[in-house]
N, C-alpha and C. Protein backbone atom coordinates (compact mmCIF):
# COMPACT_ATOMS: atom_id res chain seq x y z
N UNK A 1 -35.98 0.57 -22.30
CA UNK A 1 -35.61 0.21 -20.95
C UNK A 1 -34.33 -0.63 -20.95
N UNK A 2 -34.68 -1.37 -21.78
CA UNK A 2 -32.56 -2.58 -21.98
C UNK A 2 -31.65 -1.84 -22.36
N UNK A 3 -32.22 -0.62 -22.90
CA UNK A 3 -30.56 0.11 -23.63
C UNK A 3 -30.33 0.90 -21.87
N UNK A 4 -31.41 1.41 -21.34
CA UNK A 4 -30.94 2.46 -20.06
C UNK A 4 -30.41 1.65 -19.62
N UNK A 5 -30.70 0.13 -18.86
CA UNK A 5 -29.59 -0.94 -18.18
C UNK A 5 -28.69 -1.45 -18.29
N UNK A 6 -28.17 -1.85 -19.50
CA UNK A 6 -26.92 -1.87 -20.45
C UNK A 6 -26.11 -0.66 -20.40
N UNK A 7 -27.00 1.01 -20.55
CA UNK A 7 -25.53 1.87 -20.76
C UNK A 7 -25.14 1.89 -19.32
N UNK A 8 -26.42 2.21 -17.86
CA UNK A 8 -25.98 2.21 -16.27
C UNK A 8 -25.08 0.94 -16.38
N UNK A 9 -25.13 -0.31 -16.52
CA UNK A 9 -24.04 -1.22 -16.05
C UNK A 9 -22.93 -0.71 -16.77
N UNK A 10 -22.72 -0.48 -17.83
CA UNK A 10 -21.41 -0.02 -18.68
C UNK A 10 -21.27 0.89 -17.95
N UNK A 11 -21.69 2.24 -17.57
CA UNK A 11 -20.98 3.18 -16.51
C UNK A 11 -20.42 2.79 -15.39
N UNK A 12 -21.32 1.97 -14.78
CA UNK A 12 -20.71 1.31 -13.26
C UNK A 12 -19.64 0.84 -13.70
N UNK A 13 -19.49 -0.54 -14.70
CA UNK A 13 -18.31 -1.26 -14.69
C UNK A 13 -16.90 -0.40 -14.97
N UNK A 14 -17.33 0.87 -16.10
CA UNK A 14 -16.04 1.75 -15.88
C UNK A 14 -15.58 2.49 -15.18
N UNK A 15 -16.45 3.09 -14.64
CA UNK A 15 -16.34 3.86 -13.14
C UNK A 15 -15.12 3.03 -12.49
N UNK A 16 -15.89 1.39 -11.73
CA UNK A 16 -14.75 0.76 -10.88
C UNK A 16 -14.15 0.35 -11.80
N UNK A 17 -13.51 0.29 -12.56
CA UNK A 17 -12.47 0.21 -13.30
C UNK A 17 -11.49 0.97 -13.43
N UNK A 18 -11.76 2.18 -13.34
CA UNK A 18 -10.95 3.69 -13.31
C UNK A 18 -10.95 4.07 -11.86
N UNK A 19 -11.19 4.34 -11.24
CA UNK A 19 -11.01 4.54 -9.81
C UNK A 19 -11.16 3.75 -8.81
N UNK A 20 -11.05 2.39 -8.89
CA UNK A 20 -10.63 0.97 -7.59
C UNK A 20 -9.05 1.04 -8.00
N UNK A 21 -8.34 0.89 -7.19
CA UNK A 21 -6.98 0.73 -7.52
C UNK A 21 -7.28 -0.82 -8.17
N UNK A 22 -6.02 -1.25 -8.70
CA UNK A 22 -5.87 -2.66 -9.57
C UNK A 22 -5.55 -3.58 -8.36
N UNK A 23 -5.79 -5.00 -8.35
CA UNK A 23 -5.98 -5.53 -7.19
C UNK A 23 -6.30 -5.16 -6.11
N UNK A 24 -7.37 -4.24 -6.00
CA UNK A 24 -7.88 -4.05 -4.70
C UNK A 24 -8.91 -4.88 -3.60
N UNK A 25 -9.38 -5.95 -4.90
CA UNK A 25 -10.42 -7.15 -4.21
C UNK A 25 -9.42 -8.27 -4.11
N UNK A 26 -8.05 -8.39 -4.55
CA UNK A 26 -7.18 -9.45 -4.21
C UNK A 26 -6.89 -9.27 -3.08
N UNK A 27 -5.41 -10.29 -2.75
CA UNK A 27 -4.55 -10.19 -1.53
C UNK A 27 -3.24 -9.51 -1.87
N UNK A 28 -3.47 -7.75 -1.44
CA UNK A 28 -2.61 -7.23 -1.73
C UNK A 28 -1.69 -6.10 -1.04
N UNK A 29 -0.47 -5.68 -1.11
CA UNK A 29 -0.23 -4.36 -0.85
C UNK A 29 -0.12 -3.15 -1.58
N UNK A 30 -0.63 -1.89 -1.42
CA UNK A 30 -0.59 -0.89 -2.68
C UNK A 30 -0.26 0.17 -2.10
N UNK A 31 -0.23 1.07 -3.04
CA UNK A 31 0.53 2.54 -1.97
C UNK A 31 -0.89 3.70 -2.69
N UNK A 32 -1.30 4.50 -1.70
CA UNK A 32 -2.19 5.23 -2.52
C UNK A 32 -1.91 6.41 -1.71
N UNK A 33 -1.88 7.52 -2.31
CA UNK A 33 -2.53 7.74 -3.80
C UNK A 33 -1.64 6.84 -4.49
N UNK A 34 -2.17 6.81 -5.90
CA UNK A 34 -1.52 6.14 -6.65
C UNK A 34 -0.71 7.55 -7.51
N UNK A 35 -0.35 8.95 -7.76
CA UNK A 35 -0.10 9.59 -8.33
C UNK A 35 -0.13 10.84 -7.47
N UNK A 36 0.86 11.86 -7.56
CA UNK A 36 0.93 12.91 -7.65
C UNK A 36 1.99 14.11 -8.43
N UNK A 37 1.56 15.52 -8.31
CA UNK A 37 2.84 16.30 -8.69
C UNK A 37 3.01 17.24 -7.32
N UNK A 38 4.79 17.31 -7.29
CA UNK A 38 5.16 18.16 -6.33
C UNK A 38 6.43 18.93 -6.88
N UNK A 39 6.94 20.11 -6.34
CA UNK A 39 7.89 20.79 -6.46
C UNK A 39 9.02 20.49 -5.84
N UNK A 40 9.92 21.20 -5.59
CA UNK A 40 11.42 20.51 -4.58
C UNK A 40 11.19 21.24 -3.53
N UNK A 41 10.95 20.72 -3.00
CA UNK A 41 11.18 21.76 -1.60
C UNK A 41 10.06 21.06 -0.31
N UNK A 42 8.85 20.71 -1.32
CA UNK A 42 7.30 20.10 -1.21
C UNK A 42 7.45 19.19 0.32
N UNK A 43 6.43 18.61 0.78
CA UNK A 43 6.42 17.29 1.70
C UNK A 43 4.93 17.20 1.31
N UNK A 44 4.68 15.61 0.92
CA UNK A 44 3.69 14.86 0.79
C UNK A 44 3.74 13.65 1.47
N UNK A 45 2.41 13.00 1.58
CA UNK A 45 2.49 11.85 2.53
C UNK A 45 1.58 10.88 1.47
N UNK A 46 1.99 9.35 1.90
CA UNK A 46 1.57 8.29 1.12
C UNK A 46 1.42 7.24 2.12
N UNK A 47 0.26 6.24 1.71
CA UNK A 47 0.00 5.37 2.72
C UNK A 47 0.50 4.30 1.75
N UNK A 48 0.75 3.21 2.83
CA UNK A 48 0.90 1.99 2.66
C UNK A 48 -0.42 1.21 3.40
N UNK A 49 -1.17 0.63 1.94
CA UNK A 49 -1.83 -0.07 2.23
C UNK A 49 -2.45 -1.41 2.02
N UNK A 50 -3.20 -2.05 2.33
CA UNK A 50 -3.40 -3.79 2.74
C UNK A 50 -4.99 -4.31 2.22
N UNK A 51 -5.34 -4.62 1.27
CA UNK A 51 -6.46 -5.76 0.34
C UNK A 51 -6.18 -7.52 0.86
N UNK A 52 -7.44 -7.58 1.86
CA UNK A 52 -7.32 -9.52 1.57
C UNK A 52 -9.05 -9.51 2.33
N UNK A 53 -9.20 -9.11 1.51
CA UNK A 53 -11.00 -9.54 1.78
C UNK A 53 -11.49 -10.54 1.85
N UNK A 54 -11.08 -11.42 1.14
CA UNK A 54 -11.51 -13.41 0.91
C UNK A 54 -10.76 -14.14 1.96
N UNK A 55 -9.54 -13.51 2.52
CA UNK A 55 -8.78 -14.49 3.59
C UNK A 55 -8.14 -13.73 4.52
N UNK A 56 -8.65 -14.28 5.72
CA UNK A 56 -8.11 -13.40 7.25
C UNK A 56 -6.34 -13.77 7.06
N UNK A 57 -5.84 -12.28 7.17
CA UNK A 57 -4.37 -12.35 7.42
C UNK A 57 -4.13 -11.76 8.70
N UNK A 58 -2.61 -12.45 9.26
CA UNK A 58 -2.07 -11.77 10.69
C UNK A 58 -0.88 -11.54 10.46
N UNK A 59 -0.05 -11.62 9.66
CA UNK A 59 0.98 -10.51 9.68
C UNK A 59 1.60 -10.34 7.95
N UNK A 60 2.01 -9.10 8.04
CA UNK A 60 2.31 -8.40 6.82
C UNK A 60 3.51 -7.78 7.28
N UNK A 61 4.22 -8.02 5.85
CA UNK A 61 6.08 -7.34 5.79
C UNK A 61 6.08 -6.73 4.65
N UNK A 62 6.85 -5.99 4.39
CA UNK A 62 7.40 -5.57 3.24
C UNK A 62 8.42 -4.20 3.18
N UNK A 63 9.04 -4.32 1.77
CA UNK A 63 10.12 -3.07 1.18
C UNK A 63 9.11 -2.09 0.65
N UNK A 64 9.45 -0.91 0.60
CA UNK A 64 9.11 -0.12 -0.05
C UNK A 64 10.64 0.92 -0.45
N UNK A 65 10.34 0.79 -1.87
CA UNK A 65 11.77 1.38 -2.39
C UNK A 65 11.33 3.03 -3.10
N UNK A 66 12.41 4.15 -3.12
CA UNK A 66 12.17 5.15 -3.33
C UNK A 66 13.70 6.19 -4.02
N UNK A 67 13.63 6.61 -5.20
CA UNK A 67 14.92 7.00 -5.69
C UNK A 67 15.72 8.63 -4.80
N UNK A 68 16.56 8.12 -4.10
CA UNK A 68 17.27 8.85 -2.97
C UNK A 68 17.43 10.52 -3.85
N UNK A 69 17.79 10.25 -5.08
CA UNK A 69 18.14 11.62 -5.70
C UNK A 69 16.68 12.65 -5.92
N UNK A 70 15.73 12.02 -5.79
CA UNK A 70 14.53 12.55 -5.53
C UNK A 70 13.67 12.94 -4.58
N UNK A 71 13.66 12.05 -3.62
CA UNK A 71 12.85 11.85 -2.17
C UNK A 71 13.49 11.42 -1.19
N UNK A 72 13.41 12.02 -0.19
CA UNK A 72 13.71 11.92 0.92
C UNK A 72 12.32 11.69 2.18
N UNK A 73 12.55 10.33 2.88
CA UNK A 73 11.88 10.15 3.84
C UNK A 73 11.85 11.50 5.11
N UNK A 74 10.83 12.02 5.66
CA UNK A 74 11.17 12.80 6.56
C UNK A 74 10.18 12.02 7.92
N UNK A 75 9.35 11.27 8.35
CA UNK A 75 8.85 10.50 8.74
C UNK A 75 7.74 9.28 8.39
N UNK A 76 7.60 8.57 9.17
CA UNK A 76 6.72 7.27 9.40
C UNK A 76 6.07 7.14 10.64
N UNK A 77 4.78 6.83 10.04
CA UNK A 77 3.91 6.70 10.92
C UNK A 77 2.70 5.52 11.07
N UNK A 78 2.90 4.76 12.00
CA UNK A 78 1.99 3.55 12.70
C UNK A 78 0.46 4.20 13.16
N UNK A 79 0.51 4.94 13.26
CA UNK A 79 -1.08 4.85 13.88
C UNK A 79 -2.02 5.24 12.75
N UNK A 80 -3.77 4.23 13.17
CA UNK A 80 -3.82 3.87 12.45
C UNK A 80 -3.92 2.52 11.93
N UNK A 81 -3.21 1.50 12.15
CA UNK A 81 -2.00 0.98 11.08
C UNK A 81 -3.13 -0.11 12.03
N UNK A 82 -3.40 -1.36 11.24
CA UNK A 82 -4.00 -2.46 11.01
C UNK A 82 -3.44 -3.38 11.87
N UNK A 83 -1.71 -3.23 11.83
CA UNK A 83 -1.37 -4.04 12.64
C UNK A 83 -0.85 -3.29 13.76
N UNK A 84 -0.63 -4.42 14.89
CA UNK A 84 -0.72 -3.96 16.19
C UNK A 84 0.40 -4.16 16.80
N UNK A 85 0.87 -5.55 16.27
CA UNK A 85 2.38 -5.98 17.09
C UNK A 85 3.59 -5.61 16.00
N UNK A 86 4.88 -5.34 16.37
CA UNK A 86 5.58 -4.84 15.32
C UNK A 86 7.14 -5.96 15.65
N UNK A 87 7.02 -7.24 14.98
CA UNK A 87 8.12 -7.66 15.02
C UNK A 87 9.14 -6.86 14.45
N UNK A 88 9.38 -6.05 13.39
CA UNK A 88 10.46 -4.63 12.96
C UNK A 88 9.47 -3.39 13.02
N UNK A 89 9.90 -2.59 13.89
CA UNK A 89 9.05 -1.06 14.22
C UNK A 89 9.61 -0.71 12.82
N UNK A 90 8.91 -0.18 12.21
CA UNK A 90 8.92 0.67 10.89
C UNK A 90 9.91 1.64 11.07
N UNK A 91 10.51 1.56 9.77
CA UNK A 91 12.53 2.07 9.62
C UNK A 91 12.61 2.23 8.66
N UNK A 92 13.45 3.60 7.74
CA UNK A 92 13.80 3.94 6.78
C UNK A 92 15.09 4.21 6.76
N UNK A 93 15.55 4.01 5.83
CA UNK A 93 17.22 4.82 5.14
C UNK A 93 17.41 5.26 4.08
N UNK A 94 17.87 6.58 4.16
CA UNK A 94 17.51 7.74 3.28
C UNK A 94 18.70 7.33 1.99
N UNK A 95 19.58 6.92 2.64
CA UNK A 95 21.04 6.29 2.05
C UNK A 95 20.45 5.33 0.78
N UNK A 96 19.82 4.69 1.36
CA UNK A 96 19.88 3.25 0.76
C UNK A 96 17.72 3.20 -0.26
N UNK A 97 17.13 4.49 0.30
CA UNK A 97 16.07 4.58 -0.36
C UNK A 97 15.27 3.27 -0.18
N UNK A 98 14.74 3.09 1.24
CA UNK A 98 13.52 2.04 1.73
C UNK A 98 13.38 2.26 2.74
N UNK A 99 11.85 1.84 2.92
CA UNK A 99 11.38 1.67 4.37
C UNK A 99 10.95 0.26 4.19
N UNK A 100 11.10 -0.38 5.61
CA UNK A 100 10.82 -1.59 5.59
C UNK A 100 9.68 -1.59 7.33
N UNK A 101 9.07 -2.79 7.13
CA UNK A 101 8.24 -2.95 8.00
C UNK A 101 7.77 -4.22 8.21
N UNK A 102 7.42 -4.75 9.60
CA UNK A 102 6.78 -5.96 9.61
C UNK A 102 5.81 -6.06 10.80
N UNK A 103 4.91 -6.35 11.18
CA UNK A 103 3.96 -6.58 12.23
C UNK A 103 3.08 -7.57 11.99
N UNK A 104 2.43 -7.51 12.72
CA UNK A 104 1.05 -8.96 13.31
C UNK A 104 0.20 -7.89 13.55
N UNK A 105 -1.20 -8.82 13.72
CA UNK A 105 -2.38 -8.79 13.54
C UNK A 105 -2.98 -9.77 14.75
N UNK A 106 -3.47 -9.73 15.94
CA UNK A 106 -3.84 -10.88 16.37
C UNK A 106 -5.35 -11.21 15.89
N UNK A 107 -5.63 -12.86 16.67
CA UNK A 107 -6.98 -13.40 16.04
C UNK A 107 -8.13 -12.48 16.16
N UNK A 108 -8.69 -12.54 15.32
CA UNK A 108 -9.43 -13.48 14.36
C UNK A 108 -8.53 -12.87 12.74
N UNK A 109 -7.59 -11.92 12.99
CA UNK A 109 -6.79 -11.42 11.60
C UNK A 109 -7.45 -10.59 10.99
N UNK A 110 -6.56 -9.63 9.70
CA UNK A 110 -7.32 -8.85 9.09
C UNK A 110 -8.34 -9.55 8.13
N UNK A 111 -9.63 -9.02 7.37
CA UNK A 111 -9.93 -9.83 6.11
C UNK A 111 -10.89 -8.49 6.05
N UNK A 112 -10.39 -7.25 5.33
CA UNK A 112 -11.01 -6.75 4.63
C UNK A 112 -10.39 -6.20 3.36
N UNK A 113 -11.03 -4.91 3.06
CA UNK A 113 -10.40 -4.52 1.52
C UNK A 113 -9.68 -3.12 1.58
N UNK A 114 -9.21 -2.60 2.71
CA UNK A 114 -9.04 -1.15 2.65
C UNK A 114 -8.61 -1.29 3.62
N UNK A 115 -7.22 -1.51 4.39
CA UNK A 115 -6.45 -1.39 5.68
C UNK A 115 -5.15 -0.81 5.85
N UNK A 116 -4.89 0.30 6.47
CA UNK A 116 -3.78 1.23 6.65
C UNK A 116 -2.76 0.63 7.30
N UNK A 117 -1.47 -0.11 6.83
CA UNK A 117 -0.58 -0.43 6.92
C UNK A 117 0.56 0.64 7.87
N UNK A 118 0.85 1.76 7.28
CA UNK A 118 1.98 2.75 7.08
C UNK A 118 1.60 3.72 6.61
N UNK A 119 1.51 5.11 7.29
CA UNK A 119 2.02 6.04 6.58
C UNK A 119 3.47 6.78 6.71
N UNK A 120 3.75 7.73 5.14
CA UNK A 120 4.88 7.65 5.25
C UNK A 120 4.89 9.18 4.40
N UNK A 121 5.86 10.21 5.23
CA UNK A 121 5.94 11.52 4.75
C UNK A 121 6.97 11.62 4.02
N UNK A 122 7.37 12.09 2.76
CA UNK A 122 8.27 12.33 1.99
C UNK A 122 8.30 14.03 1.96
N UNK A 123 9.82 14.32 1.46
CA UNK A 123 10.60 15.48 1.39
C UNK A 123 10.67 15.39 -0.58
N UNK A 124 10.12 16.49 -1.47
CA UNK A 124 10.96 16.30 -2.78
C UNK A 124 12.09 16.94 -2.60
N UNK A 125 13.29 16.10 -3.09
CA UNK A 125 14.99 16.61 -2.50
C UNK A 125 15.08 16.86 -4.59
N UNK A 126 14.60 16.69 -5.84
CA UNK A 126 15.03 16.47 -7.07
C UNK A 126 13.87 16.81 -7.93
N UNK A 127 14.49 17.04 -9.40
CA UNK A 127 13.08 17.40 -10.20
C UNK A 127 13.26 16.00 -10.94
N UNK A 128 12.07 15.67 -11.65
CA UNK A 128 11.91 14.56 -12.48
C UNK A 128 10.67 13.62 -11.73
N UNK A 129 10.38 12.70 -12.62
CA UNK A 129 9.47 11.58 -12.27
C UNK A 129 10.08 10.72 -11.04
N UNK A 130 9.19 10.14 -10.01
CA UNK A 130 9.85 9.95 -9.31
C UNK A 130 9.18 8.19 -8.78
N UNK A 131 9.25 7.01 -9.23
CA UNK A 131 8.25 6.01 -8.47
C UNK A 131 8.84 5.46 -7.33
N UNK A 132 7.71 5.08 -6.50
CA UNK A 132 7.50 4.99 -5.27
C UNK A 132 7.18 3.57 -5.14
N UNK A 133 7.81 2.12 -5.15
CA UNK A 133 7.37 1.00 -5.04
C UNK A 133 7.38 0.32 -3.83
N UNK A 134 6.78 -0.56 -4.13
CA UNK A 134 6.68 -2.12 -2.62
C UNK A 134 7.47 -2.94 -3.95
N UNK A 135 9.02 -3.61 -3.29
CA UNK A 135 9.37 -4.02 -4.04
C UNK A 135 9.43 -5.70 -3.04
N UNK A 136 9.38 -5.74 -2.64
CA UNK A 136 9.06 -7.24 -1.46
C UNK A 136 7.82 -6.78 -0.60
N UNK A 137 7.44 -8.17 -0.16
CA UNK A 137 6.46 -7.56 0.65
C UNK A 137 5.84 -9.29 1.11
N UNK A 138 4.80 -9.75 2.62
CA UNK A 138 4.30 -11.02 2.29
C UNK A 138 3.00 -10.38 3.08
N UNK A 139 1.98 -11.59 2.89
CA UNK A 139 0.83 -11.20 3.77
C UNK A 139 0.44 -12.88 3.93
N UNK A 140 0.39 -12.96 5.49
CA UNK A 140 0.56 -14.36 6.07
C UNK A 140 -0.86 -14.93 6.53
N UNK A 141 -1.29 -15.78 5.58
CA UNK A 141 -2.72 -15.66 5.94
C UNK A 141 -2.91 -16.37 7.68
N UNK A 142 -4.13 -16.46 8.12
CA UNK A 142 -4.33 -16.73 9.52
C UNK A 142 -4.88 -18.03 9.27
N UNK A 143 -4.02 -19.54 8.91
CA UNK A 143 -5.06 -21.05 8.49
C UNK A 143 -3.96 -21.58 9.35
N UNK A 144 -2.90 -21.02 10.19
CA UNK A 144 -2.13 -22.06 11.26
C UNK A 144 -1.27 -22.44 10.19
N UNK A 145 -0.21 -22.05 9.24
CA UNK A 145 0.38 -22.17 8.65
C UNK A 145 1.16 -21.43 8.00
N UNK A 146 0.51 -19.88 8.09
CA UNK A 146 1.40 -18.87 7.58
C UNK A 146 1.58 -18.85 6.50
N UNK A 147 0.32 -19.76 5.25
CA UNK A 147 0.59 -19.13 3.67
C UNK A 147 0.68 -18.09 3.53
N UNK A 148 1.94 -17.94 2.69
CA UNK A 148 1.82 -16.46 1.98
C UNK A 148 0.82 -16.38 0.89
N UNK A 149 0.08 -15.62 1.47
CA UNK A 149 -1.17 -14.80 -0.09
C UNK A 149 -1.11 -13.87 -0.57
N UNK A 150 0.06 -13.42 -0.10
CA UNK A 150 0.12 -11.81 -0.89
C UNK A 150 0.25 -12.23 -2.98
N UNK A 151 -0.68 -11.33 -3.98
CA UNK A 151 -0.79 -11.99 -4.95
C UNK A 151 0.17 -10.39 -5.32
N UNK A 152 -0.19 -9.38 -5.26
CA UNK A 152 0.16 -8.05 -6.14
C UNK A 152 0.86 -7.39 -5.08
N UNK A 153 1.93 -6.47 -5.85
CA UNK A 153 2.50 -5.51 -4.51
C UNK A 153 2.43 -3.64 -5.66
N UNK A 154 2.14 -3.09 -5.10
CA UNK A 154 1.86 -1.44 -5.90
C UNK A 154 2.91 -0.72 -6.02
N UNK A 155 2.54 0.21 -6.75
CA UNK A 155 3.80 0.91 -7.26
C UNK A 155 2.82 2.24 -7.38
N UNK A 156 2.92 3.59 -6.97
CA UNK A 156 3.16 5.14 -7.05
C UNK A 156 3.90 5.48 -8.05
N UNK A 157 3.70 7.01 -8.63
CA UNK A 157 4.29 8.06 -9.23
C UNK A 157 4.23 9.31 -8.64
């Protein structure tokens, strides 16, 4: 009977280990999927998304950077999207390879583990590996002070 409970917990613990994204019980932003393959020509879509389960947040910003000789933005899309007020309406430049974004959350704030930020449709314009990062980013917790808690920001392939 201790070896069957020992090997079930060893499965569970690898299971979420292999399929929870990495900081997903922190305060974070991540992009998921975390991986795909596409051809040139292709359009796939990727979310931008939001982890702060332990602390109510109300507004979230961030970069998301993308190599121009590869991908091309073809839209962005808010709905959905966790937050509600958009101090910068969500904007890309194909030139310069980012989308950037910022909005609020009103009270009582977000505080869960799985919240849709952004989605965002890509064009493959190139062949090769291609990553897809949050290279800035904040998440402002809701304590009347506006700590930043953002701890991790994600990165795609």
């Amino acid at each position: 009977m201790r070896s069957f409970v020992l090997k079930t917990l060893f499965s569970v613990t690898l299971l979420t280990l292999l399929f929870v994204p990495k900081g997903v019980f922190a305060d974070t932003l991540f992009v998921s999927p975390l991986s795909g393959t596409y051809a040139t020509g292709e359009t796939f879509s990727i979310r931008i998304m939001v982890s702060s389960p332990r602390q109510s947040i109300n507004a979230i910003s961030g970069v998301l950077s993308y190599p121009t000789d590869k991908l091309q933005v073809t839209s962005v899309s808010k709905i959905g999207s966790v937050l509600s007020l958009w101090v910068q309406e969500p904007s890309f430049s194909n030139s310069k390879g980012t989308v950037t974004f910022e909005g609020v959350v009103p009270n009582p704030g977000f505080a869960e583990s799985n919240g849709r930020v952004l989605a965002i449709n890509f064009k493959v314009v190139g062949t090769g590996p291609a990553d897809i990062r949050l290279t800035s980013g904040s998440l402002l917790a809701n304590d009347g002070y506006g700590t930043n808690v953002l701890k991790t920001l994600g990165t795609a392939s």
